[in-house]
PDB file of N, CA and C in Angstrom:
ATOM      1  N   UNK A   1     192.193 162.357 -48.395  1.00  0.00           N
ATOM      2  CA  UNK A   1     191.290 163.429 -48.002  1.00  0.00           C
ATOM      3  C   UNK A   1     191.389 163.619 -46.497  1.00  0.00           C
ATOM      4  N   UNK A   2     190.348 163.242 -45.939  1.00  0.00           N
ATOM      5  CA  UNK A   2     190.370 163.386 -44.291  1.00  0.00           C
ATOM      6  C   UNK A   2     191.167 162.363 -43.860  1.00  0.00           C
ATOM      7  N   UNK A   3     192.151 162.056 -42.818  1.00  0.00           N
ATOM      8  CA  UNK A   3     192.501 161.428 -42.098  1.00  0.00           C
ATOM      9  C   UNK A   3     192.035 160.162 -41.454  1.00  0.00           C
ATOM     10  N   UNK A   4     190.311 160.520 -40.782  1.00  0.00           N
ATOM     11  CA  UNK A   4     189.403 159.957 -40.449  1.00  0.00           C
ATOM     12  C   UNK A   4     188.656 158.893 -41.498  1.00  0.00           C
ATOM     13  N   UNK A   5     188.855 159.094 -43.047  1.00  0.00           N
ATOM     14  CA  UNK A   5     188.376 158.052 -43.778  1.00  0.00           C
ATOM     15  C   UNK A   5     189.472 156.860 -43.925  1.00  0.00           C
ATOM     16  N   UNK A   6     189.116 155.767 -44.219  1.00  0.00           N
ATOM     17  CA  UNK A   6     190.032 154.857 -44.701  1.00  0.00           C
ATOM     18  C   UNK A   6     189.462 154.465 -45.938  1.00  0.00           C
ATOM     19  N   UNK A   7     188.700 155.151 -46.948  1.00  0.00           N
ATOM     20  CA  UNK A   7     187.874 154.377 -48.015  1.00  0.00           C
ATOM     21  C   UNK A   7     187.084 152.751 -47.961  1.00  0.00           C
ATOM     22  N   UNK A   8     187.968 151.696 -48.484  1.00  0.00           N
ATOM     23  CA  UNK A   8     187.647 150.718 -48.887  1.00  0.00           C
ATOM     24  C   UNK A   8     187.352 150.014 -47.509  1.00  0.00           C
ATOM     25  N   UNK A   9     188.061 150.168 -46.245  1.00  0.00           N
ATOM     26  CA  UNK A   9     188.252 149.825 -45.171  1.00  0.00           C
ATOM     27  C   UNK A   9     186.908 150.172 -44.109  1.00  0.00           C
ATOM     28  N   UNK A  10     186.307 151.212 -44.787  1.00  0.00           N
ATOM     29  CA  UNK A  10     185.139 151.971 -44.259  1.00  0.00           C
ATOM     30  C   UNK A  10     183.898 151.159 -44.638  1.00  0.00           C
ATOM     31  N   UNK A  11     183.829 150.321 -45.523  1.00  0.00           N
ATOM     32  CA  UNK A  11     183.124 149.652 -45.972  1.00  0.00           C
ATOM     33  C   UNK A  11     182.718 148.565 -45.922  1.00  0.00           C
ATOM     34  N   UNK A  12     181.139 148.476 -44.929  1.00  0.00           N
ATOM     35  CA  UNK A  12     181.084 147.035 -45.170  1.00  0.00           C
ATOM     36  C   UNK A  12     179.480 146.323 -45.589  1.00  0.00           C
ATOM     37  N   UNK A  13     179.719 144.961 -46.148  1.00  0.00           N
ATOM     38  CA  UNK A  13     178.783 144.527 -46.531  1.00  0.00           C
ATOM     39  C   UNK A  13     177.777 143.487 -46.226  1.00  0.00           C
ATOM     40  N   UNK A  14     176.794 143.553 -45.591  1.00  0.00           N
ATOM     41  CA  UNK A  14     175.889 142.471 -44.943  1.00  0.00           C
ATOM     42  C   UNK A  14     174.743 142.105 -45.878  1.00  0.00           C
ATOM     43  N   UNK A  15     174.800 140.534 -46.038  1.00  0.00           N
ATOM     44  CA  UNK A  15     173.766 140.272 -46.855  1.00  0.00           C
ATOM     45  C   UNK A  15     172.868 139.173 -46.179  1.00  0.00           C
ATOM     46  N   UNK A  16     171.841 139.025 -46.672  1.00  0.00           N
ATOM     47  CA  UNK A  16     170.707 138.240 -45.619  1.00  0.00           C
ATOM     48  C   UNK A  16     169.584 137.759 -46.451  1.00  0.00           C
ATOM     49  N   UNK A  17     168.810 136.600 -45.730  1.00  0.00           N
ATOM     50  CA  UNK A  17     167.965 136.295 -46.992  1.00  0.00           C
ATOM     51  C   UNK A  17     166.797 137.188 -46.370  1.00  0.00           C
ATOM     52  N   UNK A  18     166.062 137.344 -47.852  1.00  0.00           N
ATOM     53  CA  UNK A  18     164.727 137.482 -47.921  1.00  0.00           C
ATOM     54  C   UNK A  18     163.774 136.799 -48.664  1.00  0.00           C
ATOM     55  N   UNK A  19     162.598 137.495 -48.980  1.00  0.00           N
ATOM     56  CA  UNK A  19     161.550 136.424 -49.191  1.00  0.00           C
ATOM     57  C   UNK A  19     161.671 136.080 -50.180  1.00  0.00           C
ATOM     58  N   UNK A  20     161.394 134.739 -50.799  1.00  0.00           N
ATOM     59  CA  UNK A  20     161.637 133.653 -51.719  1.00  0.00           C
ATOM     60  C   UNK A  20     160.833 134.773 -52.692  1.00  0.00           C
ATOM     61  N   UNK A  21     160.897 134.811 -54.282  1.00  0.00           N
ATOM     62  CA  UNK A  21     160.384 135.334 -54.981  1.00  0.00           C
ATOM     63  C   UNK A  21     159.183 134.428 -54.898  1.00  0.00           C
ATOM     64  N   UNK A  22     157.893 134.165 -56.009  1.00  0.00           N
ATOM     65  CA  UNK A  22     156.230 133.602 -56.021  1.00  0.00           C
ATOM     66  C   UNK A  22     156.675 132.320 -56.543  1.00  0.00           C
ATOM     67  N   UNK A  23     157.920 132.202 -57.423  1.00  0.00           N
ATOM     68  CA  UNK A  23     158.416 130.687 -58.119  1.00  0.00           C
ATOM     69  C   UNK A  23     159.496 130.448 -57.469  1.00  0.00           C
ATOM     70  N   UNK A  24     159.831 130.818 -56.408  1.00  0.00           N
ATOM     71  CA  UNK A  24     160.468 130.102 -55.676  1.00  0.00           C
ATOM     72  C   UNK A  24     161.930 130.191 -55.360  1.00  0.00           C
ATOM     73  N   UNK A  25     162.516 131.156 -56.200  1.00  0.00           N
ATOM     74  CA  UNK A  25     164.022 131.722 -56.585  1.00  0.00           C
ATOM     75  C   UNK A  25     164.526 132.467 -55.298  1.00  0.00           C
ATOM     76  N   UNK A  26     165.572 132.054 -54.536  1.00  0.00           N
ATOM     77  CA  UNK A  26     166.005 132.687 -53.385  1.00  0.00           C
ATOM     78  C   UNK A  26     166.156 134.461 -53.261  1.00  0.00           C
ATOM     79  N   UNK A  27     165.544 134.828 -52.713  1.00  0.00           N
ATOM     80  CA  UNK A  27     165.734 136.281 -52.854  1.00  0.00           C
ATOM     81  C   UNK A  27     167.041 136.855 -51.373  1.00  0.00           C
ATOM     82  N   UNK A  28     168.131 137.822 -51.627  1.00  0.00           N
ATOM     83  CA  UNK A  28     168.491 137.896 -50.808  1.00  0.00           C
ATOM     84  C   UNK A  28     168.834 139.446 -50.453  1.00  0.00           C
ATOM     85  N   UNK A  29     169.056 140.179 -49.647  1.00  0.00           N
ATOM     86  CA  UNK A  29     168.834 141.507 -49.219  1.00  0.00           C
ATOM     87  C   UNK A  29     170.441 141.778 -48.680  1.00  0.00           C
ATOM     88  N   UNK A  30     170.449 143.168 -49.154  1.00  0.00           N
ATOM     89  CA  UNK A  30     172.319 143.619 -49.269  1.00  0.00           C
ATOM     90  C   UNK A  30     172.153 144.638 -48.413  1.00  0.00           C
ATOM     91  N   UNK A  31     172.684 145.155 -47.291  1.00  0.00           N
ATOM     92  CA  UNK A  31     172.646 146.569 -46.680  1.00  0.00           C
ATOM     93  C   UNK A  31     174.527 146.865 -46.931  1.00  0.00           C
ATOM     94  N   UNK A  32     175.154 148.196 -47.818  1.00  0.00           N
ATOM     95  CA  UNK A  32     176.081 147.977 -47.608  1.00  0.00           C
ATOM     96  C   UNK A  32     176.334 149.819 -46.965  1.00  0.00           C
ATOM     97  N   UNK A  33     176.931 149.812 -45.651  1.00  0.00           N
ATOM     98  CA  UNK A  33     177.432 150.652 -44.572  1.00  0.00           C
ATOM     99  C   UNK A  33     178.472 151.303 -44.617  1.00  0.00           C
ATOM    100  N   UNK A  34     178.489 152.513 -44.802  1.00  0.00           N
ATOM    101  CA  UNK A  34     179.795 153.234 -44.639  1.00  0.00           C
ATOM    102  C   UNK A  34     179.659 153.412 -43.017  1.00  0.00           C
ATOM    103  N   UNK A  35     180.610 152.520 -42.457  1.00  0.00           N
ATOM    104  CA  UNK A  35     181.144 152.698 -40.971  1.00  0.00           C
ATOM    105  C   UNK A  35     181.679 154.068 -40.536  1.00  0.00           C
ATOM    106  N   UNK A  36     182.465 154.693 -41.358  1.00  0.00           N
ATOM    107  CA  UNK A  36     183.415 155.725 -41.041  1.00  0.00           C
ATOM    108  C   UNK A  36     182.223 156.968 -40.268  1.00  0.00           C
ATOM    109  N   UNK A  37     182.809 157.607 -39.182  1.00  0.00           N
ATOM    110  CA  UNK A  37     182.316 158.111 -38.075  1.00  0.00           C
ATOM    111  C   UNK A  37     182.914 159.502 -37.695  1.00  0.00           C
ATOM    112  N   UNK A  38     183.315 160.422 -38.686  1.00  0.00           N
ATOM    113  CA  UNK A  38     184.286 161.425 -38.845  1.00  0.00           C
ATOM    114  C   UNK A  38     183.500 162.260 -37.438  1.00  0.00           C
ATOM    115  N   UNK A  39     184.202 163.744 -37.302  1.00  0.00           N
ATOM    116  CA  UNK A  39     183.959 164.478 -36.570  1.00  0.00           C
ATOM    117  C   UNK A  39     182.666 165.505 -37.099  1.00  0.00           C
ATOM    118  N   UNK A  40     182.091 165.973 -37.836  1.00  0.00           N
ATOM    119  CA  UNK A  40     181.152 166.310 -38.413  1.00  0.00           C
ATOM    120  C   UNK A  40     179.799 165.810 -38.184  1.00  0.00           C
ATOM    121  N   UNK A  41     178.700 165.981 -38.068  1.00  0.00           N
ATOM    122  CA  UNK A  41     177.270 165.600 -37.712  1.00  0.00           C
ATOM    123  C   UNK A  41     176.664 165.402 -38.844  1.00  0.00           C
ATOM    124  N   UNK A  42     176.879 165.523 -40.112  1.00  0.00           N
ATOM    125  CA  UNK A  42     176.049 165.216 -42.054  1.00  0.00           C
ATOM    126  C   UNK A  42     177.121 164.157 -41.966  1.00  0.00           C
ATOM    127  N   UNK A  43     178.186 163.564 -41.715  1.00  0.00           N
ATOM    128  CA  UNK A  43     178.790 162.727 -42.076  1.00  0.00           C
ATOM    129  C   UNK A  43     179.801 162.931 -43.563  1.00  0.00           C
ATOM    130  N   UNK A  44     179.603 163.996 -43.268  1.00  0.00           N
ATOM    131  CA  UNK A  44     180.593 164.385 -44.927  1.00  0.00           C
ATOM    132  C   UNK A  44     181.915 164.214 -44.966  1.00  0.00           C
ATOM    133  N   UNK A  45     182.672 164.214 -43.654  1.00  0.00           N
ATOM    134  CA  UNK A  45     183.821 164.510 -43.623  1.00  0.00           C
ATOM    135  C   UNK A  45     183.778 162.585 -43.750  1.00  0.00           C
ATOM    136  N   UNK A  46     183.124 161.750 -44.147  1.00  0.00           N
ATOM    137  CA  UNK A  46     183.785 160.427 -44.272  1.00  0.00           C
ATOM    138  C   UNK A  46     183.135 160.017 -45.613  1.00  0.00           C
ATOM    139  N   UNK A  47     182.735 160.901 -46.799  1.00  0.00           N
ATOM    140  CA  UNK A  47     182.093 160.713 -47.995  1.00  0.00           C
ATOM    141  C   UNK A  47     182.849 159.531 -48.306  1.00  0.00           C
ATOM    142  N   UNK A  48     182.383 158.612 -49.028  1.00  0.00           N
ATOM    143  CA  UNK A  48     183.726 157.553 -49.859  1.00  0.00           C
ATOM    144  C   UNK A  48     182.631 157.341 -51.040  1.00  0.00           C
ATOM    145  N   UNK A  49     183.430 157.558 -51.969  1.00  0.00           N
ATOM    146  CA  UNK A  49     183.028 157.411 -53.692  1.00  0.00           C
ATOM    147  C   UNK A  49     183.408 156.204 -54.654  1.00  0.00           C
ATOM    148  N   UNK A  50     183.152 156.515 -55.713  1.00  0.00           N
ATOM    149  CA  UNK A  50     183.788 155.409 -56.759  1.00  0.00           C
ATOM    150  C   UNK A  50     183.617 153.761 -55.844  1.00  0.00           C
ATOM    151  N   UNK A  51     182.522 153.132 -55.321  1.00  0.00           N
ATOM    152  CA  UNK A  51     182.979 152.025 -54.601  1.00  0.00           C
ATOM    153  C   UNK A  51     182.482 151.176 -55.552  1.00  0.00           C
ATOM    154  N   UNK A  52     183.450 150.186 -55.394  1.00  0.00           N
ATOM    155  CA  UNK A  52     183.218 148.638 -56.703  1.00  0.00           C
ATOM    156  C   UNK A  52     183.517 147.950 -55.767  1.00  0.00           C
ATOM    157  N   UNK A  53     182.683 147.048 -56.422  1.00  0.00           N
ATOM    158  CA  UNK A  53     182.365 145.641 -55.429  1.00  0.00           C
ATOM    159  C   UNK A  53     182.684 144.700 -56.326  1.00  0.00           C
ATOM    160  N   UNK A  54     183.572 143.415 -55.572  1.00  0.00           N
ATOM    161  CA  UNK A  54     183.921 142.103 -56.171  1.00  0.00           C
ATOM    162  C   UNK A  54     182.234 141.621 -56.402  1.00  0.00           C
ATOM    163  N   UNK A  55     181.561 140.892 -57.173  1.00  0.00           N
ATOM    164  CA  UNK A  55     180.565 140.507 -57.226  1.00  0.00           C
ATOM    165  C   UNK A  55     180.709 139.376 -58.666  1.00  0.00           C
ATOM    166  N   UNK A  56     181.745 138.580 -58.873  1.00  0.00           N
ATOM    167  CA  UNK A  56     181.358 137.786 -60.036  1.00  0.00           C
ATOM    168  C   UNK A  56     180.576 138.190 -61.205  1.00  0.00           C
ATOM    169  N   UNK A  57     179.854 137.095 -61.666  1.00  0.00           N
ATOM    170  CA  UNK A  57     179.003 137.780 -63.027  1.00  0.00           C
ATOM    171  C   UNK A  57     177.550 137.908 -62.182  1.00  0.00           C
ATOM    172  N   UNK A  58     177.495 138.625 -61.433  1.00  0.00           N
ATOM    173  CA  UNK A  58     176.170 139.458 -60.492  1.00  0.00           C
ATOM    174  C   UNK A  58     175.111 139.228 -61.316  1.00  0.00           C
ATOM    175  N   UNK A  59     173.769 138.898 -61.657  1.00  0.00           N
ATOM    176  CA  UNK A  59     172.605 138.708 -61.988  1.00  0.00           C
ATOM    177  C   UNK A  59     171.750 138.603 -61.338  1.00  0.00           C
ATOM    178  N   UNK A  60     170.465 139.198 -61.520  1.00  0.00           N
ATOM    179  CA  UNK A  60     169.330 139.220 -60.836  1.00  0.00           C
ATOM    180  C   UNK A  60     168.009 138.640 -61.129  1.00  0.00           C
ATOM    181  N   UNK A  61     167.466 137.764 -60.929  1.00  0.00           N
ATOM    182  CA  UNK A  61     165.947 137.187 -62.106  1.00  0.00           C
ATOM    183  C   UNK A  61     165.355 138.428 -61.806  1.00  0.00           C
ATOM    184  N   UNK A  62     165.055 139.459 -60.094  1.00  0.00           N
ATOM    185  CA  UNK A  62     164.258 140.633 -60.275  1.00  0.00           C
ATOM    186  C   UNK A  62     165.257 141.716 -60.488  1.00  0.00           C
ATOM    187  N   UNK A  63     164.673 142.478 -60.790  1.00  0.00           N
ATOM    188  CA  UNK A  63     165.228 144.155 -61.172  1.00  0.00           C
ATOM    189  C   UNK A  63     165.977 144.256 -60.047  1.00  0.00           C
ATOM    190  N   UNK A  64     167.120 145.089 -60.280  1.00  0.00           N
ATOM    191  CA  UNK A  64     167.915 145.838 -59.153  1.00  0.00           C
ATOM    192  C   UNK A  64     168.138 147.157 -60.105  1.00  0.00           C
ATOM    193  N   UNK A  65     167.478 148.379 -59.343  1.00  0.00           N
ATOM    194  CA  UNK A  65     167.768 149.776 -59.661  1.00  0.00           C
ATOM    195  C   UNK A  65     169.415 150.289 -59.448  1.00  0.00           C
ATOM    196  N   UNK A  66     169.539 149.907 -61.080  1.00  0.00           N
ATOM    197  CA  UNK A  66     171.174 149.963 -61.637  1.00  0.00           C
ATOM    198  C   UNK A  66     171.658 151.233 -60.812  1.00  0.00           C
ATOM    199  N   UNK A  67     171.283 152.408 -60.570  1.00  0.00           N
ATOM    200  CA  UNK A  67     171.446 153.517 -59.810  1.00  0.00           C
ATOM    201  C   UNK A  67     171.800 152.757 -57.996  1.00  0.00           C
ATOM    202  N   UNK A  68     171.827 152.168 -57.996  1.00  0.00           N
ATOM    203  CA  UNK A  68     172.103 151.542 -56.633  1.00  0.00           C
ATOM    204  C   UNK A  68     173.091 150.896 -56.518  1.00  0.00           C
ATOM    205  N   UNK A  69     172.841 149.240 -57.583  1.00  0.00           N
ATOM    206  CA  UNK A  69     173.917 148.149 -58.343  1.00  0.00           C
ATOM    207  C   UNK A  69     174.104 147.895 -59.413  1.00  0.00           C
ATOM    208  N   UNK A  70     174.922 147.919 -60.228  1.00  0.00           N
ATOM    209  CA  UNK A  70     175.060 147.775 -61.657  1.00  0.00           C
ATOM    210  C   UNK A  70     176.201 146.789 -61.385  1.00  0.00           C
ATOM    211  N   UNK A  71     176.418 145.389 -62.437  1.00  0.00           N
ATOM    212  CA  UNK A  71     177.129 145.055 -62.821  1.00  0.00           C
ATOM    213  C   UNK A  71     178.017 146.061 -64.279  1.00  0.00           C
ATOM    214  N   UNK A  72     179.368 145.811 -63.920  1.00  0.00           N
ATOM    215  CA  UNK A  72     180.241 146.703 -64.992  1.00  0.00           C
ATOM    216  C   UNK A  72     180.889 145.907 -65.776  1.00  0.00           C
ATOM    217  N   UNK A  73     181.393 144.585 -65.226  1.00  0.00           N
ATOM    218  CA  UNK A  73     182.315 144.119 -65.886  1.00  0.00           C
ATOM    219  C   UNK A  73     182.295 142.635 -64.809  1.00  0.00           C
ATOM    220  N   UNK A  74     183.037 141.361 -65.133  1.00  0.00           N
ATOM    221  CA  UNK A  74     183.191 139.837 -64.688  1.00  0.00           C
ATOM    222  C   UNK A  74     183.915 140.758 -63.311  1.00  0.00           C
ATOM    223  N   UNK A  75     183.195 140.352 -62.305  1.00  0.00           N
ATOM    224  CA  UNK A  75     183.565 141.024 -60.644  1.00  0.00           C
ATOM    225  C   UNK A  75     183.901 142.444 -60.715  1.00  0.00           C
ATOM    226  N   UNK A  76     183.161 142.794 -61.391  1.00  0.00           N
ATOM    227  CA  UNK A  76     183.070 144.613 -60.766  1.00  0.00           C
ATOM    228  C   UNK A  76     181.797 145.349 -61.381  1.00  0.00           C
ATOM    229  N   UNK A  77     181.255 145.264 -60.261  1.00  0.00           N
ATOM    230  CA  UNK A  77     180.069 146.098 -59.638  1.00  0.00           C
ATOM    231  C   UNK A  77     180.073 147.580 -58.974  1.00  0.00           C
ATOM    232  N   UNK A  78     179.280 148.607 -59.262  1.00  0.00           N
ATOM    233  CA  UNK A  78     179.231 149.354 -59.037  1.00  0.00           C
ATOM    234  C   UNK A  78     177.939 149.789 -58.111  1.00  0.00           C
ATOM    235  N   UNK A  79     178.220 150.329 -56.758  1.00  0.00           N
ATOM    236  CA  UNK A  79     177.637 150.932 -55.830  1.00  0.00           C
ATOM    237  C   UNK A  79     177.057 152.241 -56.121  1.00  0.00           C
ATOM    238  N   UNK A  80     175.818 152.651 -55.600  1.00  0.00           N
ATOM    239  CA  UNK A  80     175.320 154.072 -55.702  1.00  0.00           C
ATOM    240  C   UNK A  80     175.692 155.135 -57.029  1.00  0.00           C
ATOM    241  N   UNK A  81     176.098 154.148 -58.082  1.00  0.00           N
ATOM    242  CA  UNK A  81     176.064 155.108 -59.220  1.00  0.00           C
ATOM    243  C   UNK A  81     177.115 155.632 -59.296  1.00  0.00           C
ATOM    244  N   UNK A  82     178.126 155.589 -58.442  1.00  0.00           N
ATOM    245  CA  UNK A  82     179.212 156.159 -58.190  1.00  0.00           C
ATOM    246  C   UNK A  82     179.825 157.238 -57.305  1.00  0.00           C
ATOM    247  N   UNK A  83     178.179 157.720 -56.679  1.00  0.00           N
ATOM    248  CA  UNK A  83     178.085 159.044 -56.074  1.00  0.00           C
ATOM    249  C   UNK A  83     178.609 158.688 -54.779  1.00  0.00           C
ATOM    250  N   UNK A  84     178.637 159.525 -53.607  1.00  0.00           N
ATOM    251  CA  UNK A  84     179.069 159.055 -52.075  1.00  0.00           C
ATOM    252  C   UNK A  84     178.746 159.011 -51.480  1.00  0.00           C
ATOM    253  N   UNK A  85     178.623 157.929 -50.561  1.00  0.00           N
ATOM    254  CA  UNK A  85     177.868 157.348 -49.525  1.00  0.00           C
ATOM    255  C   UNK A  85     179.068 158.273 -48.164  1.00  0.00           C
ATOM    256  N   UNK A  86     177.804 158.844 -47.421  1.00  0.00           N
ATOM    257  CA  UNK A  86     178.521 159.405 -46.372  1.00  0.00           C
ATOM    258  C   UNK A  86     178.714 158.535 -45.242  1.00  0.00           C
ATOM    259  N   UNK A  87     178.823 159.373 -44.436  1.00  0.00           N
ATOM    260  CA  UNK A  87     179.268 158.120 -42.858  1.00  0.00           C
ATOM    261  C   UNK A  87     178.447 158.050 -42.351  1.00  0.00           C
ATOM    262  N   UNK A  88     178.060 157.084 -41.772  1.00  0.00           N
ATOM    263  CA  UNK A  88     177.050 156.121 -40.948  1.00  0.00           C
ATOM    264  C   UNK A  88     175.668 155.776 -42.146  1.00  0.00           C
ATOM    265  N   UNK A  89     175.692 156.260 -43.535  1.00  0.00           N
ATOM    266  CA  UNK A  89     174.618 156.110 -44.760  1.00  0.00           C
ATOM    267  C   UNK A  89     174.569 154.329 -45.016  1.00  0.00           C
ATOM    268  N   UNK A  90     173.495 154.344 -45.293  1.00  0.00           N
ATOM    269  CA  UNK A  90     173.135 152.618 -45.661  1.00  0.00           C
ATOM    270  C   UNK A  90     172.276 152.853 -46.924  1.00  0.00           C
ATOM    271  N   UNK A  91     173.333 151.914 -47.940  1.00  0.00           N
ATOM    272  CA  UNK A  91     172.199 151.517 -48.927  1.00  0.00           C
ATOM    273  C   UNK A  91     172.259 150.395 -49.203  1.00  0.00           C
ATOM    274  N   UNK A  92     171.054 150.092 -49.352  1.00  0.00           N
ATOM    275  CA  UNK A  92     170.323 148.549 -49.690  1.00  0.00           C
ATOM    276  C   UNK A  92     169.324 148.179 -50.751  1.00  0.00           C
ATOM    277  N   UNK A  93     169.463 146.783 -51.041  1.00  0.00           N
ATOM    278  CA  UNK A  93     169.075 146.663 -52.727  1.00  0.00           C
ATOM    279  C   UNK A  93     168.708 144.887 -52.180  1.00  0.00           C
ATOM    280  N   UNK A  94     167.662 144.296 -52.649  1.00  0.00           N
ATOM    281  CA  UNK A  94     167.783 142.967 -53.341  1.00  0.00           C
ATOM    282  C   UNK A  94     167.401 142.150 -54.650  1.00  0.00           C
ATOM    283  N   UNK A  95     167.781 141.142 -54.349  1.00  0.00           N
ATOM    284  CA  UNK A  95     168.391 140.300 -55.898  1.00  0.00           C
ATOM    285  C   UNK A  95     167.625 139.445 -55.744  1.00  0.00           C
ATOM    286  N   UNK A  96     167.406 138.532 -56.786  1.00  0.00           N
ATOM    287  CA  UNK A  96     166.885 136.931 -56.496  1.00  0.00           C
ATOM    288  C   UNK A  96     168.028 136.047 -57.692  1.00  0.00           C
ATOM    289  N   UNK A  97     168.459 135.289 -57.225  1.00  0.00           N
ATOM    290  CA  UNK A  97     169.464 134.336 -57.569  1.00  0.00           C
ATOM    291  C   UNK A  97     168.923 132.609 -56.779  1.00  0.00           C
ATOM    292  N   UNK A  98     169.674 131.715 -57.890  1.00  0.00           N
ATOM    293  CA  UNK A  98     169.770 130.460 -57.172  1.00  0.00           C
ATOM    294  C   UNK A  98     170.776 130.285 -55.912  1.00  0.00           C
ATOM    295  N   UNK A  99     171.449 131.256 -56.307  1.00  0.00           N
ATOM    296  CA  UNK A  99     172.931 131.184 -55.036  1.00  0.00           C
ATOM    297  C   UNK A  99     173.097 132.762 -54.862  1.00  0.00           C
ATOM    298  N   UNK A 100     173.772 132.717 -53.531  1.00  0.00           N
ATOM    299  CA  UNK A 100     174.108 133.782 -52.903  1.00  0.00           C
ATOM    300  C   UNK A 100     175.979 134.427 -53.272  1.00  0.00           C
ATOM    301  N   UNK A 101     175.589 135.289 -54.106  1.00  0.00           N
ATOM    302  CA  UNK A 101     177.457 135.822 -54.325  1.00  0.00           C
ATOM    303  C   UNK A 101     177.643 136.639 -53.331  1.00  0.00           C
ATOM    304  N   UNK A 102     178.544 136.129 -53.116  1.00  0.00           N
ATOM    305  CA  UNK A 102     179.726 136.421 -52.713  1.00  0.00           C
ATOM    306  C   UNK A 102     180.377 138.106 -53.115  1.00  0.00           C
ATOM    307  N   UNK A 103     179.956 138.753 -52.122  1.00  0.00           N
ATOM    308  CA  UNK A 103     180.475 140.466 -52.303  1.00  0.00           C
ATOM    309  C   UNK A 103     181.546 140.765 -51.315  1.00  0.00           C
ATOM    310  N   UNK A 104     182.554 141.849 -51.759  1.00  0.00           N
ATOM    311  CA  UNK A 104     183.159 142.151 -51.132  1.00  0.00           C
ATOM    312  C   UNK A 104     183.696 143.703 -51.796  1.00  0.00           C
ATOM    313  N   UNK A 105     184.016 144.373 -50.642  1.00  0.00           N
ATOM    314  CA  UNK A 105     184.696 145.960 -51.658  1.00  0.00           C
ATOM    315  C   UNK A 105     185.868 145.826 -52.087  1.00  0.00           C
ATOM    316  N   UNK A 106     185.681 146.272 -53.757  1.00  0.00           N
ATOM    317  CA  UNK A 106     187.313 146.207 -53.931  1.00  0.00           C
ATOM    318  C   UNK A 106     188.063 146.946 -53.979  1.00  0.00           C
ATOM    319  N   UNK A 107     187.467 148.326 -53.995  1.00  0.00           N
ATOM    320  CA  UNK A 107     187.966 149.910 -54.383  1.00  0.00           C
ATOM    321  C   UNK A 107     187.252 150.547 -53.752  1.00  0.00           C
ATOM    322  N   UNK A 108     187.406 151.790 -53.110  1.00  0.00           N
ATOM    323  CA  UNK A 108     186.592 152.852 -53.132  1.00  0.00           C
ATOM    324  C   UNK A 108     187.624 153.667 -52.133  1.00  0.00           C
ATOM    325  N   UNK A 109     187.032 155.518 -52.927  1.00  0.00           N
ATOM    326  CA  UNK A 109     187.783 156.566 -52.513  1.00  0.00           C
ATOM    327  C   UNK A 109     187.026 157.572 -51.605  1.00  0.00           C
ATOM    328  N   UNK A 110     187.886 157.883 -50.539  1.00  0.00           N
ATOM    329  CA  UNK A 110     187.721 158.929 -49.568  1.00  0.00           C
ATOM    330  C   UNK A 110     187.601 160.064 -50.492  1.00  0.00           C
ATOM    331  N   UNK A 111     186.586 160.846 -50.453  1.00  0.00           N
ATOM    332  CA  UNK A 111     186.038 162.205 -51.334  1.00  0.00           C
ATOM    333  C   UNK A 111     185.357 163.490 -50.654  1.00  0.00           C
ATOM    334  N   UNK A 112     185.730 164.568 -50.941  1.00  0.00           N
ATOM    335  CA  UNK A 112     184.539 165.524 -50.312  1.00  0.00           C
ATOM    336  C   UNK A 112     183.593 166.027 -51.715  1.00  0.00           C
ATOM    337  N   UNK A 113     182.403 165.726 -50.406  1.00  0.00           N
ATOM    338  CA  UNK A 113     180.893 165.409 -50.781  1.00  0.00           C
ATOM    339  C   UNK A 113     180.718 166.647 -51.742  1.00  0.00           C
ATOM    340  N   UNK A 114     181.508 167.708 -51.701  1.00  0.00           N
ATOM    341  CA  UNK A 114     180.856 169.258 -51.935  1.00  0.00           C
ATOM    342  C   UNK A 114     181.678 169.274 -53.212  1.00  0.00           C
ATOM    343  N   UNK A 115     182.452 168.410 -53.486  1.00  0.00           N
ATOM    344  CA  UNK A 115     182.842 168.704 -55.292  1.00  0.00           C
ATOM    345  C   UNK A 115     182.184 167.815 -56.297  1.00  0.00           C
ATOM    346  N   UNK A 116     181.649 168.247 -57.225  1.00  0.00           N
ATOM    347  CA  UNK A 116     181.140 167.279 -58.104  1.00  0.00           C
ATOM    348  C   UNK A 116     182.142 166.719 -58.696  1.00  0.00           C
ATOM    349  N   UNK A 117     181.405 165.057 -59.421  1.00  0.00           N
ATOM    350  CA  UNK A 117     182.402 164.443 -60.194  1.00  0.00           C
ATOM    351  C   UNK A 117     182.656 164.773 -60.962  1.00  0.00           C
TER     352      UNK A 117
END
């Protein structure tokens, strides 16, 4: 698409703890960043779509609004539903787990924002 995107490369993922759930289950907080910084002011010209995330067998003891994170399959997770996160956009979600997985992007495509899927 644009020049200015690199997709998967545009992508990154910071995770951090948060507050212990009431029984005690580590809760931890995901912000994941489309870096890309195109020439445009909406950030469209760095849309990136379709992003899957390495995430193991991902589980949550609390809810995560599948529209955000969905596990799909053994390490592939799905971001924002599939829709596109523009440039400089942050979305964030947390989990409560005994352990902290391990995320990373494994896919995702440079798209303009103005065609539907």
């Amino acid at each position: 698409m644009d020049e200015g995107c690199a997709g998967a490369e545009d992508i990154e993922i910071y995770q951090g703890e948060a507050s212990p759930l009431p029984s005690g289950v580590p809760a931890y907080k995901v912000d994941v960043v489309n870096r890309c910084l195109g020439g445009d002011l909406d950030g469209g010209e760095c849309a990136i779509a379709g992003i899957h995330v390495r995430c193991g067998w991902f589980s949550s003891v609390s809810l995560v609004d599948p529209r955000k994170f969905r596990r799909l399959g053994h390490d592939d997770c799905l971001l924002n539903d599939g829709r596109p996160l523009l440039g400089g956009e942050t979305i964030s979600f947390e989990y409560a787990n005994s352990f902290k997985y391990d995320l990373s992007v494994r896919v995702a495509t440079c798209v303009d924002p103005t065609s539907s899927p």
